[in-house]
Structure formats: C-alpha cells, structure tokens
C-alpha atoms as a PDB file:
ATOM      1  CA  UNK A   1      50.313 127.032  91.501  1.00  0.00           C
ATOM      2  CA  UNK A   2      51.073 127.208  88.063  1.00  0.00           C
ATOM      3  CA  UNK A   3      48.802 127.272  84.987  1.00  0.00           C
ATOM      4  CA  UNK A   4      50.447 124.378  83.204  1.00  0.00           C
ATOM      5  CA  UNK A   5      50.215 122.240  86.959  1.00  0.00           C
ATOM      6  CA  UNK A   6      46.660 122.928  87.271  1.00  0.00           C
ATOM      7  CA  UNK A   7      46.019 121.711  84.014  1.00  0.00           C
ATOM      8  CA  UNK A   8      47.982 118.480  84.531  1.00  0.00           C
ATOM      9  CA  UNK A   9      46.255 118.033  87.767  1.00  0.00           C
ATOM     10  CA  UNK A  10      43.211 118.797  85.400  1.00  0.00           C
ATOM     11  CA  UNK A  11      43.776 115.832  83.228  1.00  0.00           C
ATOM     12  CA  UNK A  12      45.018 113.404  85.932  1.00  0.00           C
ATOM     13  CA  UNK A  13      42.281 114.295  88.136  1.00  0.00           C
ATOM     14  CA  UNK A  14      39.621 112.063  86.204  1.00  0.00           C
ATOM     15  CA  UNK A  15      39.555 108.686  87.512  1.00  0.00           C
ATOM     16  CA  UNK A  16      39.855 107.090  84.173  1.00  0.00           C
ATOM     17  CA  UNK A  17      43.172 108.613  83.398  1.00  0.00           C
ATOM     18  CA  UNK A  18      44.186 108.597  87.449  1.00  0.00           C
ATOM     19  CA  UNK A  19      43.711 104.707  87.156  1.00  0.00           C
ATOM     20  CA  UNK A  20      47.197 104.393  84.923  1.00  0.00           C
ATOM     21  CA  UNK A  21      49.033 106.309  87.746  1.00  0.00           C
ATOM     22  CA  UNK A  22      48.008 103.496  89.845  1.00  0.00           C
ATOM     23  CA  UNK A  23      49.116 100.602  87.219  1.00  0.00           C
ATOM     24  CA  UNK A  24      52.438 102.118  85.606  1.00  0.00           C
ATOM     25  CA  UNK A  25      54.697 100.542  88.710  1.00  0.00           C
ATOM     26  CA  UNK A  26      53.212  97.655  87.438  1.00  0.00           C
ATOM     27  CA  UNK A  27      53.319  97.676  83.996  1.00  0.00           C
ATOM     28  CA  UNK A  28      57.635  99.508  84.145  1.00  0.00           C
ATOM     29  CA  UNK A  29      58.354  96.223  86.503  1.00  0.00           C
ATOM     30  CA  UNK A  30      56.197  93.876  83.867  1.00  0.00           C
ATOM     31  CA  UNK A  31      58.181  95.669  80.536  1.00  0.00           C
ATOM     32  CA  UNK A  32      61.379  95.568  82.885  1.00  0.00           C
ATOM     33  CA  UNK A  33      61.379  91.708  84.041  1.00  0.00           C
ATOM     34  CA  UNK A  34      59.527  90.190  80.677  1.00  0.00           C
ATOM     35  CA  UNK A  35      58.777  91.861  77.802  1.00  0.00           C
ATOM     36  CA  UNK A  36      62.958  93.515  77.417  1.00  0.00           C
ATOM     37  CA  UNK A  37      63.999  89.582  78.377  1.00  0.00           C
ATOM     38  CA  UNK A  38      61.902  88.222  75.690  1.00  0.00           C
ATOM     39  CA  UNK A  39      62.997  90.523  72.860  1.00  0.00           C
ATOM     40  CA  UNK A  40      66.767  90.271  74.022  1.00  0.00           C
ATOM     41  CA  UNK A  41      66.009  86.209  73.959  1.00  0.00           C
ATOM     42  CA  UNK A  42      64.325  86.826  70.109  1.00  0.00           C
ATOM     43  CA  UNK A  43      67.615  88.648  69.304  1.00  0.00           C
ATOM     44  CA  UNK A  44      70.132  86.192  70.792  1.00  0.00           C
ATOM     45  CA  UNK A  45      68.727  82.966  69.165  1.00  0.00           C
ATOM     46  CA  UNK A  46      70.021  84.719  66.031  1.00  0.00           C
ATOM     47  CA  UNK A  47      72.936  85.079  67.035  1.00  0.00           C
ATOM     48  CA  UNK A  48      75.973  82.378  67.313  1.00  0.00           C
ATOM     49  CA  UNK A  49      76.880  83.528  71.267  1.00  0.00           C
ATOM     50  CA  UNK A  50      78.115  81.447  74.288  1.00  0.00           C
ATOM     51  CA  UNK A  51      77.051  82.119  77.698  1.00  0.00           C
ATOM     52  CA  UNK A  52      79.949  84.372  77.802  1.00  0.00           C
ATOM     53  CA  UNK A  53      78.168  86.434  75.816  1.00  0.00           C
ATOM     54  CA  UNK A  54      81.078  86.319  72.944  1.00  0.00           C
ATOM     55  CA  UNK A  55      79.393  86.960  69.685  1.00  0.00           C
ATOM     56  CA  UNK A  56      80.713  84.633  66.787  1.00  0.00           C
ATOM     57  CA  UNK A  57      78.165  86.003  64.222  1.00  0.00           C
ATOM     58  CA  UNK A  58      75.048  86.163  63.054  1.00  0.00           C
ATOM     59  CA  UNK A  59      73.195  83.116  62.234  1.00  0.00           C
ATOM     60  CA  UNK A  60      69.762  84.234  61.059  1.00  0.00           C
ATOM     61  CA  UNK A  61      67.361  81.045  61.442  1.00  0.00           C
ATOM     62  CA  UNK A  62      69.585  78.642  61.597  1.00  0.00           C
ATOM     63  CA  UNK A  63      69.122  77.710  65.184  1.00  0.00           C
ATOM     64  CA  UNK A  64      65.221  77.073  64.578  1.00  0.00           C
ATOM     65  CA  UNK A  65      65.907  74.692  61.429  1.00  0.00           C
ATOM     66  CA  UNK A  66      68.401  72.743  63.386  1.00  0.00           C
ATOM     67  CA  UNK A  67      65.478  72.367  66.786  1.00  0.00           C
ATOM     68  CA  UNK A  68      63.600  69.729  63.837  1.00  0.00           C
ATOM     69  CA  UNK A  69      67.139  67.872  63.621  1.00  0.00           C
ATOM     70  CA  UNK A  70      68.051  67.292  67.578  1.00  0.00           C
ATOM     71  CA  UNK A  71      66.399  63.900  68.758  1.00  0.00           C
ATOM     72  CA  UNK A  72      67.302  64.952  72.328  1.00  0.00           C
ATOM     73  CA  UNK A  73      64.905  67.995  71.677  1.00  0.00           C
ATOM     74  CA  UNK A  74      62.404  65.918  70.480  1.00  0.00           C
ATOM     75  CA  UNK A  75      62.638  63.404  73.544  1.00  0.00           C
ATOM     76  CA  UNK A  76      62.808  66.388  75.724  1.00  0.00           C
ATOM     77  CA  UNK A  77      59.800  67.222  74.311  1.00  0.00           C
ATOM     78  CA  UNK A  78      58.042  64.229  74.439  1.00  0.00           C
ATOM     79  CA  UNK A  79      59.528  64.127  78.226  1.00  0.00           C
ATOM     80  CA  UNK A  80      57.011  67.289  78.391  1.00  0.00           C
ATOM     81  CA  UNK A  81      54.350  66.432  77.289  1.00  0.00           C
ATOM     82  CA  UNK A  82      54.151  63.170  78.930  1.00  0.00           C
ATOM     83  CA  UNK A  83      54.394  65.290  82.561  1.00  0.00           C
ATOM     84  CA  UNK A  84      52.189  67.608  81.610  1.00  0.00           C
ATOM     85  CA  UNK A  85      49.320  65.246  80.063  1.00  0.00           C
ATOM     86  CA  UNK A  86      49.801  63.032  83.374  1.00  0.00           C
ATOM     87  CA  UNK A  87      50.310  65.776  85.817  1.00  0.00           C
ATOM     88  CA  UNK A  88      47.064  68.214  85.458  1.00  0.00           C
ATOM     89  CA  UNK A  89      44.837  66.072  85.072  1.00  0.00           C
ATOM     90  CA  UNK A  90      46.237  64.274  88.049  1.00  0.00           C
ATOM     91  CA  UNK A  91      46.166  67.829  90.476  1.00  0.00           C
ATOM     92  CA  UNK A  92      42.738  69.233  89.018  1.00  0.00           C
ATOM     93  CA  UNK A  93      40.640  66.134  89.641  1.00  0.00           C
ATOM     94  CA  UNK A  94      42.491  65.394  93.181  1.00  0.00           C
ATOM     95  CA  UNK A  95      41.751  69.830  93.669  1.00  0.00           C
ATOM     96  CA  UNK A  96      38.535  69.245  92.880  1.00  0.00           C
ATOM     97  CA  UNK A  97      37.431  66.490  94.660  1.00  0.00           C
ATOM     98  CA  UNK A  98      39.107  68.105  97.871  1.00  0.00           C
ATOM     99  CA  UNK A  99      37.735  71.436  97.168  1.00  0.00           C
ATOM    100  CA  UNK A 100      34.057  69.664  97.201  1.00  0.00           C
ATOM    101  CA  UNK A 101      34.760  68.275 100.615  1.00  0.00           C
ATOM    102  CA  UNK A 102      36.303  71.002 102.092  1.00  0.00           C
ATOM    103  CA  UNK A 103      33.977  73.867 100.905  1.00  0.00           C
ATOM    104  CA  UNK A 104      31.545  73.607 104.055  1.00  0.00           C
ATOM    105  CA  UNK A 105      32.486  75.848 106.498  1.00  0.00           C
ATOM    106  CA  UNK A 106      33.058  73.625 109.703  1.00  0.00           C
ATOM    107  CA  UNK A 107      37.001  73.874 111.830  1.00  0.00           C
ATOM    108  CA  UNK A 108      38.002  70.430 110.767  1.00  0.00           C
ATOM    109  CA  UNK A 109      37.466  71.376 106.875  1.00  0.00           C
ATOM    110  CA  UNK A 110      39.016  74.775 107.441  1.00  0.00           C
ATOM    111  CA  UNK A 111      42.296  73.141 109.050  1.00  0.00           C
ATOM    112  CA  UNK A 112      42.084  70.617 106.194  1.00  0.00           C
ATOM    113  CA  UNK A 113      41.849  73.465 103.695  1.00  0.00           C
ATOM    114  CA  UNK A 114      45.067  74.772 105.537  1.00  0.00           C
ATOM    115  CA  UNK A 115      46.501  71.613 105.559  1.00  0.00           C
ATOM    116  CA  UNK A 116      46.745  70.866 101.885  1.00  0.00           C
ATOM    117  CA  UNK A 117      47.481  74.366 100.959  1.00  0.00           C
ATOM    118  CA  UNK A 118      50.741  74.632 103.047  1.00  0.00           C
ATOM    119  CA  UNK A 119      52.873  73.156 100.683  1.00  0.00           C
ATOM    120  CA  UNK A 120      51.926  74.839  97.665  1.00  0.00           C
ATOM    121  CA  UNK A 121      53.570  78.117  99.459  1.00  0.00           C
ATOM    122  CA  UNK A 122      57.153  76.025 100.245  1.00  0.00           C
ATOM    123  CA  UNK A 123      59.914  75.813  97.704  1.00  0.00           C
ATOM    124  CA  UNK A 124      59.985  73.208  94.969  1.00  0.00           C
ATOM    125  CA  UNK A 125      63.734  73.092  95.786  1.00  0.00           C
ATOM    126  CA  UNK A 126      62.931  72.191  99.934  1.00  0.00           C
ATOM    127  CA  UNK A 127      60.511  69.790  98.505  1.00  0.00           C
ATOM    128  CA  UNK A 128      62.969  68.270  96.318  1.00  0.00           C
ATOM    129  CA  UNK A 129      65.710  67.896  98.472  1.00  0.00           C
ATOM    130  CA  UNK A 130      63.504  66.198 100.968  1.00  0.00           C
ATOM    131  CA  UNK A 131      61.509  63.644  99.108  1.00  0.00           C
ATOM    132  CA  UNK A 132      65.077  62.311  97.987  1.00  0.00           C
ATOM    133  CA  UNK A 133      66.082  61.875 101.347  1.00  0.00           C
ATOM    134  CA  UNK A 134      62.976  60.345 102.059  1.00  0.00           C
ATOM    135  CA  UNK A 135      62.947  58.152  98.725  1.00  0.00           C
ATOM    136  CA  UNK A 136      66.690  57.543  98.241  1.00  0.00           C
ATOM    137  CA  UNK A 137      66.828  53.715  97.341  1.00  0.00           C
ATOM    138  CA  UNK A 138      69.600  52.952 100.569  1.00  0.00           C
ATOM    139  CA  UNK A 139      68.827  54.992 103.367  1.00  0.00           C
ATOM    140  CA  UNK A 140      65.480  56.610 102.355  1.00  0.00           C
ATOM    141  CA  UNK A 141      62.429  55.432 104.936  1.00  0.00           C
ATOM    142  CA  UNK A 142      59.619  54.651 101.917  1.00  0.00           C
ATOM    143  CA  UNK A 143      62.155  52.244 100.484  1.00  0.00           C
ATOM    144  CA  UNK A 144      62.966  50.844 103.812  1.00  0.00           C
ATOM    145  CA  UNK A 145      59.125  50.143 104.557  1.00  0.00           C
ATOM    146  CA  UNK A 146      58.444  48.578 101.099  1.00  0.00           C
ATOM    147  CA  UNK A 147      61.064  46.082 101.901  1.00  0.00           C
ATOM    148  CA  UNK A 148      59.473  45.222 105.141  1.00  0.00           C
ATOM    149  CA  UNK A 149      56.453  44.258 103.736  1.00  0.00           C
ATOM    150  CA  UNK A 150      58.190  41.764 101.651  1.00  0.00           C
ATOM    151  CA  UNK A 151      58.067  44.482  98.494  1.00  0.00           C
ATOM    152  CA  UNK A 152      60.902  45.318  96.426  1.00  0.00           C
ATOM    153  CA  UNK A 153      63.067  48.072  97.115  1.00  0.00           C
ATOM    154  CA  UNK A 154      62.235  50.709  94.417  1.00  0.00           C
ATOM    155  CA  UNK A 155      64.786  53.378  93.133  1.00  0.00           C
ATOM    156  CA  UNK A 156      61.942  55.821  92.652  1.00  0.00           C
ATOM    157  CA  UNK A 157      64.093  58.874  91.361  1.00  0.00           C
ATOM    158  CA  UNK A 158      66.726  56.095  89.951  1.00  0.00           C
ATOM    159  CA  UNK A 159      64.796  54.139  88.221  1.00  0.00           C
ATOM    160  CA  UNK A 160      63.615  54.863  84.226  1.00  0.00           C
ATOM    161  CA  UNK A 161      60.752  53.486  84.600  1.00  0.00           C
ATOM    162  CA  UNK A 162      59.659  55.112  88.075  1.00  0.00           C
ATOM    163  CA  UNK A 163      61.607  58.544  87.793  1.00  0.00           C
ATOM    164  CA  UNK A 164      59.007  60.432  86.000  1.00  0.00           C
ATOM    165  CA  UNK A 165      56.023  59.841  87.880  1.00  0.00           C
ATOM    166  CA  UNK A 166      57.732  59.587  90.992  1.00  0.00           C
ATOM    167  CA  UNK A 167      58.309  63.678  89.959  1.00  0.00           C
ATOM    168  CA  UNK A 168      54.927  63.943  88.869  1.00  0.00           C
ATOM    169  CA  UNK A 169      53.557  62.513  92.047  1.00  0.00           C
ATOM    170  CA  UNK A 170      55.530  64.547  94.431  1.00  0.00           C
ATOM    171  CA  UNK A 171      54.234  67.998  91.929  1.00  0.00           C
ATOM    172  CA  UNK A 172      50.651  67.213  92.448  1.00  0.00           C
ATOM    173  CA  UNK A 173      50.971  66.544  96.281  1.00  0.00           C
ATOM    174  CA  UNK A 174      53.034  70.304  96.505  1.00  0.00           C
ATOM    175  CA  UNK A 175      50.885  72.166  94.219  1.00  0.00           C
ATOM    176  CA  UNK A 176      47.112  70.909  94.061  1.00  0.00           C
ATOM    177  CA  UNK A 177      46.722  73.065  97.387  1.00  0.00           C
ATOM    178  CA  UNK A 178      46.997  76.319  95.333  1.00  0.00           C
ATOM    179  CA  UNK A 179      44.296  74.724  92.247  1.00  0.00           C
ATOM    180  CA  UNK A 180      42.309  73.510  95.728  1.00  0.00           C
ATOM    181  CA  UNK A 181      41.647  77.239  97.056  1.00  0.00           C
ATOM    182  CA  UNK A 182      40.613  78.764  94.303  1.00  0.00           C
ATOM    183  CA  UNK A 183      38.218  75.865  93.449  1.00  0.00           C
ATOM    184  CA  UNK A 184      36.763  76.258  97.213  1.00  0.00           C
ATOM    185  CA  UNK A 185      35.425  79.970  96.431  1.00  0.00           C
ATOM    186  CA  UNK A 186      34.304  79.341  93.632  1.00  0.00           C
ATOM    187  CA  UNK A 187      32.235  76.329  95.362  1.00  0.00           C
ATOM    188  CA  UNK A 188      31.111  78.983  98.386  1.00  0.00           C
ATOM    189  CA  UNK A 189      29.680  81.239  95.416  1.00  0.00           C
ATOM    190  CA  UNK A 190      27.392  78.774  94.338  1.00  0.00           C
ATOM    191  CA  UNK A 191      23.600  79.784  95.645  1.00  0.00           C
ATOM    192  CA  UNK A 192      22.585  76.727  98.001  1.00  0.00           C
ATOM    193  CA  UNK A 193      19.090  77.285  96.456  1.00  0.00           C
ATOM    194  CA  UNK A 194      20.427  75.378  93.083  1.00  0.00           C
ATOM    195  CA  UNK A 195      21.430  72.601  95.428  1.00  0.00           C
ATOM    196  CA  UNK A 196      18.206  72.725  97.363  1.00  0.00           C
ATOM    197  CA  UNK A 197      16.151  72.913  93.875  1.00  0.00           C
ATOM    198  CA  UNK A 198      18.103  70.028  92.663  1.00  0.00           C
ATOM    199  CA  UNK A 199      17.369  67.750  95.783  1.00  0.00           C
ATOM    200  CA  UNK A 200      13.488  68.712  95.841  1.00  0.00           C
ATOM    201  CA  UNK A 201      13.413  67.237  92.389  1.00  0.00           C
ATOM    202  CA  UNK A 202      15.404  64.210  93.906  1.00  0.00           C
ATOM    203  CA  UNK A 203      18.904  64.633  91.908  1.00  0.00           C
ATOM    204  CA  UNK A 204      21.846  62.465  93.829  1.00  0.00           C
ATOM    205  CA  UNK A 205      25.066  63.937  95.112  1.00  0.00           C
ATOM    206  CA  UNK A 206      27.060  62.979  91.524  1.00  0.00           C
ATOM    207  CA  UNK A 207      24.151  64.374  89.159  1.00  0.00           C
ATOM    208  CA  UNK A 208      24.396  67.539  91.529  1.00  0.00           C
ATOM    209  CA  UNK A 209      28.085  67.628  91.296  1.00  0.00           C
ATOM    210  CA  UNK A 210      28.160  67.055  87.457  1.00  0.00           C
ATOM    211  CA  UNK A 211      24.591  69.357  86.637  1.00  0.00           C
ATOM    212  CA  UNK A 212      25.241  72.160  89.279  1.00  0.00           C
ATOM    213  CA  UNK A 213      28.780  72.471  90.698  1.00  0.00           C
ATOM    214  CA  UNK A 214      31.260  71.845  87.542  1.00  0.00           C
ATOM    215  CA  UNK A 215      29.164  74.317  84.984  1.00  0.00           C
ATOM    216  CA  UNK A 216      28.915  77.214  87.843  1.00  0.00           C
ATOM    217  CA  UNK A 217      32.503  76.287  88.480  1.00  0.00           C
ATOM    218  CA  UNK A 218      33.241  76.659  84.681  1.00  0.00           C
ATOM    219  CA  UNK A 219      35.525  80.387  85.094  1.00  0.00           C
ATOM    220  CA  UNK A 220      37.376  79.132  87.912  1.00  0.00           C
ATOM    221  CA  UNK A 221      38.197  75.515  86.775  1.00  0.00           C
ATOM    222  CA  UNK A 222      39.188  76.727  83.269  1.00  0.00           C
ATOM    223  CA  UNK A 223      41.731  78.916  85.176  1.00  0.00           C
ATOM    224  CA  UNK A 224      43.396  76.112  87.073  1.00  0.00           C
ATOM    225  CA  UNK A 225      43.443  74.092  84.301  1.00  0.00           C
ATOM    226  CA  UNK A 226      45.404  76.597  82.052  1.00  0.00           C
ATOM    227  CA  UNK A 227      48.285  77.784  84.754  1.00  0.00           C
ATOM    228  CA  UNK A 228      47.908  74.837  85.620  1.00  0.00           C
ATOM    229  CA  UNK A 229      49.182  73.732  82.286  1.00  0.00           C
ATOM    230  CA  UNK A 230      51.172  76.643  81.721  1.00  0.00           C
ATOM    231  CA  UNK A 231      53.715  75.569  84.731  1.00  0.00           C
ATOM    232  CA  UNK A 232      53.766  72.029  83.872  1.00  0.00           C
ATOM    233  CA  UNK A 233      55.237  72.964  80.397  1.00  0.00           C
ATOM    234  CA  UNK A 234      57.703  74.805  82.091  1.00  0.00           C
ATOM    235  CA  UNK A 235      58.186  72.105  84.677  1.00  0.00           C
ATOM    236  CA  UNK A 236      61.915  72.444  85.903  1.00  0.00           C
ATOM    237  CA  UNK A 237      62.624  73.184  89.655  1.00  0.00           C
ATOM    238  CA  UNK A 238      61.804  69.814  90.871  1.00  0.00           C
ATOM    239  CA  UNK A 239      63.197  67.520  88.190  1.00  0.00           C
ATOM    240  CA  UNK A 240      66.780  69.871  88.640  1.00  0.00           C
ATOM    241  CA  UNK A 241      66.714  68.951  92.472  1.00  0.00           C
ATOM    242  CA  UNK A 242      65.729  65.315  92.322  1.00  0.00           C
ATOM    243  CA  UNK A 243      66.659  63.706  89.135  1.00  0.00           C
ATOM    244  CA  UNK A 244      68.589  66.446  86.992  1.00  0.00           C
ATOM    245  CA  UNK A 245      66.665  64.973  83.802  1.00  0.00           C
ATOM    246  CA  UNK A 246      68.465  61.449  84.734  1.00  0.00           C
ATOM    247  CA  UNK A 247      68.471  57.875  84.793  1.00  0.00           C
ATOM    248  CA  UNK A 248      69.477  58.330  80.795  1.00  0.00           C
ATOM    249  CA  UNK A 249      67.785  61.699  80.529  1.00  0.00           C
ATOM    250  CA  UNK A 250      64.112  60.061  80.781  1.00  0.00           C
ATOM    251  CA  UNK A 251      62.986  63.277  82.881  1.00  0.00           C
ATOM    252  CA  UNK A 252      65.072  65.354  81.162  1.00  0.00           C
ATOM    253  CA  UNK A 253      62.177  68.101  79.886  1.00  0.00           C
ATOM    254  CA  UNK A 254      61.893  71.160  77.171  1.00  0.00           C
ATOM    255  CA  UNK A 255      63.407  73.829  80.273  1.00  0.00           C
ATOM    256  CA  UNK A 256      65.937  71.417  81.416  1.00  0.00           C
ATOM    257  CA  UNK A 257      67.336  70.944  78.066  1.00  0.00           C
ATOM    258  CA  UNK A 258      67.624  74.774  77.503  1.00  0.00           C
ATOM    259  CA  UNK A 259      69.514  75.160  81.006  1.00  0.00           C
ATOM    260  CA  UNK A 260      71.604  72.380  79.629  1.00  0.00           C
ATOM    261  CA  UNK A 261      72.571  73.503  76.013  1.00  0.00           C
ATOM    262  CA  UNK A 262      72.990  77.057  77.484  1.00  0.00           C
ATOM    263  CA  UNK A 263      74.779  76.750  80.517  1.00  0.00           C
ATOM    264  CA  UNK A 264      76.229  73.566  81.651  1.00  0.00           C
ATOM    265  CA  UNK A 265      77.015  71.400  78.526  1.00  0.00           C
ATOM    266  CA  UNK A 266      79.924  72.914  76.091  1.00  0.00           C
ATOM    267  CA  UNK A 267      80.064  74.795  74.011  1.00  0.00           C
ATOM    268  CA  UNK A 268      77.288  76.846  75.958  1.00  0.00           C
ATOM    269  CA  UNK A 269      75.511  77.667  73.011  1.00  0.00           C
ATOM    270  CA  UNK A 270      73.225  80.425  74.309  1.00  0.00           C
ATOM    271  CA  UNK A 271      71.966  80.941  71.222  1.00  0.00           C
ATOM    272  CA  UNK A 272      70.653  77.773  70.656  1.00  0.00           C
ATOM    273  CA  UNK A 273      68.995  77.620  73.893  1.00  0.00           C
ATOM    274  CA  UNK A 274      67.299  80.789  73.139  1.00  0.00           C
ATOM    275  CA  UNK A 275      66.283  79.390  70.002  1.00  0.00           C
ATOM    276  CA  UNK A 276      64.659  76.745  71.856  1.00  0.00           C
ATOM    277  CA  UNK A 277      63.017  78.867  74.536  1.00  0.00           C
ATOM    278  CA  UNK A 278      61.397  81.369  71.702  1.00  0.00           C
ATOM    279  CA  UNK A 279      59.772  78.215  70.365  1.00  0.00           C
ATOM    280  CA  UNK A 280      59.043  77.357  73.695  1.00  0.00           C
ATOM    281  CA  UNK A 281      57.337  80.232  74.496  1.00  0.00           C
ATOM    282  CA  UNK A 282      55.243  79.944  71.118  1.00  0.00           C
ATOM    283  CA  UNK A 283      54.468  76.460  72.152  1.00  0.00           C
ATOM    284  CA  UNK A 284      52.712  77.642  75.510  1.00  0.00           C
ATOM    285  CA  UNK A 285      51.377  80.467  73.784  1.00  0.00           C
ATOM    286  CA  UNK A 286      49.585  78.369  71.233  1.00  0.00           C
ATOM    287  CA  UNK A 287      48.094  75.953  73.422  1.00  0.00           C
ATOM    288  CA  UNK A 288      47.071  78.985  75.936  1.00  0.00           C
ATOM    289  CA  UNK A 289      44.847  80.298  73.152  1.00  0.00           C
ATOM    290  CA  UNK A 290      43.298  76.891  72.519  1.00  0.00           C
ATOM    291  CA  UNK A 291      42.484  75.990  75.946  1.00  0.00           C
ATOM    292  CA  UNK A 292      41.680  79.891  76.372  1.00  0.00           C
ATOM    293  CA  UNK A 293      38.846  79.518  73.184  1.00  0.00           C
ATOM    294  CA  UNK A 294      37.893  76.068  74.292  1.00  0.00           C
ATOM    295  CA  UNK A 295      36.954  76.900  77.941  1.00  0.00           C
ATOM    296  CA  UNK A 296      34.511  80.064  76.763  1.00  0.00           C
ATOM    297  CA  UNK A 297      33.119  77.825  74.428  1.00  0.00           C
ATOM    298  CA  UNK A 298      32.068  75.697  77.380  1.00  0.00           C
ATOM    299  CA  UNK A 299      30.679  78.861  79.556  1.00  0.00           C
ATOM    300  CA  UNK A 300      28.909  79.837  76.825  1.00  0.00           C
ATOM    301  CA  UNK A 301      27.574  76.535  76.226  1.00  0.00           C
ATOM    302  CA  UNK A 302      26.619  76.168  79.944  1.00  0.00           C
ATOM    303  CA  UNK A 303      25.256  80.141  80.358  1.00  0.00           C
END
C-alpha cells in the first residue's frame, strides 16, 4: 500500500469525515435533480425562449414586471391560496383527530391506521381518474344517489361553484393518511404518566388533549402543517386529472398556469413560465420561513 493511500485512508478513516462518504450519493442526486434545475429555471425566465428551446433574446426582468400585469396570474393565485387556506386546515384537524383515536395499540385501530393510510401511497392521477368516474354528473353513482333522495344532481367537478372543493375534498381524503402516521408516533411518545397525572388531578379528555397532547405534539404537528402547506401551494396533479383548472378556469392554480403558459397555450413562452415558477418558489420559500419561525416560537413557548 502506498504512502499517499494510507494517508487518505488516514483522513477518511475518522467517522466525522467518513460520514460525507455516506451522504455525497445523496447530496450529487439532490445538486443533480434540484439545485442545476433551479438555476437553469433563474436563467431561462430571462430569457425570451419557447418550449422549443429557441432563444429570441434576452429580456432581463421583464418577465417579473409583467407577473403584476396578468389578472389570470393573479386569479391563479388567488385560486391558490383559496385551496391551500381550505385544504390544511381541513387534513391536519381530520389527521389529528384520527391520529388520537387510533394511537392505542388494539387490531381494530391498527387496521384503521392501515386503512386511512392506503391512499396516501396511490397516485393522485388513479385517484383522479376515479373520483370522476364516480362523480361525473350523467353516469357517475354519487350523482345518481343524490337524485334518488329527491336531491339535485350536482356537477361536482363541472360546476364553478362546487369544482374547487370538490378537489379539495377528494386531497384531504388521499393525503391526511400520510399527516395521520406521523401524528400517531408522535402520540405513542407521549409518557402515559402526563395523562395519568392529569386525570388524578381530574382534567377531562379535551383539557388533556389541548394541555398535554397538542404542546408534546408541537415538533411533529408543525411538520405536517408546513409540507403540508408546501404541497398544497404546489397543488397540481389532481386538478390536471379532474378539472384541468376548468369550469372558466376557477381551479385553475399558480402550477397549472405555469404548465399552461409554458407548454400547452401558444406561444409557449417558457420563459415566462419560469418567471412565474422563480417567484413561485420565493413565494413557498417565504412562507416556509414564517411558519418555520412561528412553530419554534410555540415549542419554545410550550418547553
């Protein structure tokens, strides 16, 4: 063995420094897949280039001062925030609540716990294809039943008024299985000795659940609630398959608009749409941080 091996192995050897052997096929796959994709989206939104990637010239900024001028943005935006202010609340309380009950150990909460999780693992596109089936206003069986009970027949994915939370129903039911599960450990770390302490000094269930349970549950709810919130302002899968951002573009969100302007409506301005995903990117970014510095706030708060 050579000198200059055995001092490599020397250096590598140390399980400080043997530690980023272990995490650089990580981190080549992580620079690979997001960071080059983010700073070739950075350089295309300066750019005038369709999805052909023909470059007309260079635009500078001009993309982002035009994003304050386009009212379809703005009510793509607006589409946005109205899933994502309905939608996580709407999956953290319902994970919550179920996490509570299912938490005790017994074989009907396990299968339950296995119940609700299965369809957070199955594709948003499945999903999709199969609650419009189920939904569709003329052969769909909900519709059929409503009109058997004397109700009327509701266009649910159709409909401007019901389209949007029609899509934000069927997200919590497929994804507040995932929020669910890691709620339920963090329930099974809590010491039953708080619970016992609390019921010796004759606290209810609720002043348990609100004094014990959701301040020990602080780390792991603040977690749901931000990828939680992260993937609702991304929210496009489901919306694509059921509604495509129709009737009259009321579910037509932030991501759906960049597909959109970039790939299906002419002139495929790609640089536009990368425009729009760089301030979409900001735009989770910023409200990560704030949710982020809110939720240690709290844990400090509750320490």
């Amino acid at each position: 063995m050579t000198k200059s091996l055995k001092n490599a192995l020397r250096v590598w050897n140390r399980p400080d420094r043997a530690a980023y052997l272990f995490i650089a096929p990580a981190l080549a796959i992580l620079f690979l897949f997001t960071v080059v994709p983010l700073l070739a989206t950075l350089v295309i939104s300066t750019l005038d280039m369709d999805v052909f990637l023909q470059v007309k010239g260079f635009v500078g900024l001009d993309h982002f001062s035009k994003l304050f001028q386009d009212e379809r943005l703005l009510d793509a935006a607006l589409h946005t925030i109205y899933f994502a202010g309905v939608e996580v609340p709407l999956q953290i309380a319902l994970a919550l609540l179920t996490a509570v009950y299912v938490s005790k150990n017994t074989r009907f909460r396990k299968f339950l716990r296995s119940v609700y999780f299965v369809p957070s693992i199955c594709s948003f596109t499945a999903i999709g294809i199969i609650a419009s089936f189920l939904l569709d206003p003329q052969t769909g069986v909900y519709p059929n039943y409503l009109t058997h009970l004397g109700l009327p027949r509701l266009e649910f994915f159709r409909d401007p008024t019901w389209a949007m939370p029609s899509v934000i129903l069927l997200t919590v039911w497929r994804s507040f299985g995932y929020s669910m599960i890691i709620l339920v450990a963090g329930i099974q770390s809590i010491p039953d000795s708080y619970y016992e302490a609390a019921q010796l000094d004759g606290a209810s269930k609720a002043k348990q659940f609100f004094s014990i349970t959701v301040p020990v549950l602080m780390p792991a709810l603040s977690f749901t609630v931000i990828t939680t919130m992260i993937a609702a302002l991304q929210v496009f899968d489901q919306i694509f398959v059921t509604t495509q951002g129709g009737p009259l573009n009321k579910t037509e969100t932030i991501v759906g608009y960049i597909y959109n302007t970039g790939f299906k409506m002419a002139p495929y301005d790609l640089g536009y749409a990368s425009a729009i995903s760089v301030m979409l990117f900001i735009l989770i970014m910023a409200i990560t941080l704030v949710m982020n510095q809110y939720f240690l706030r709290k844990e400090s708060d509750m320490a």
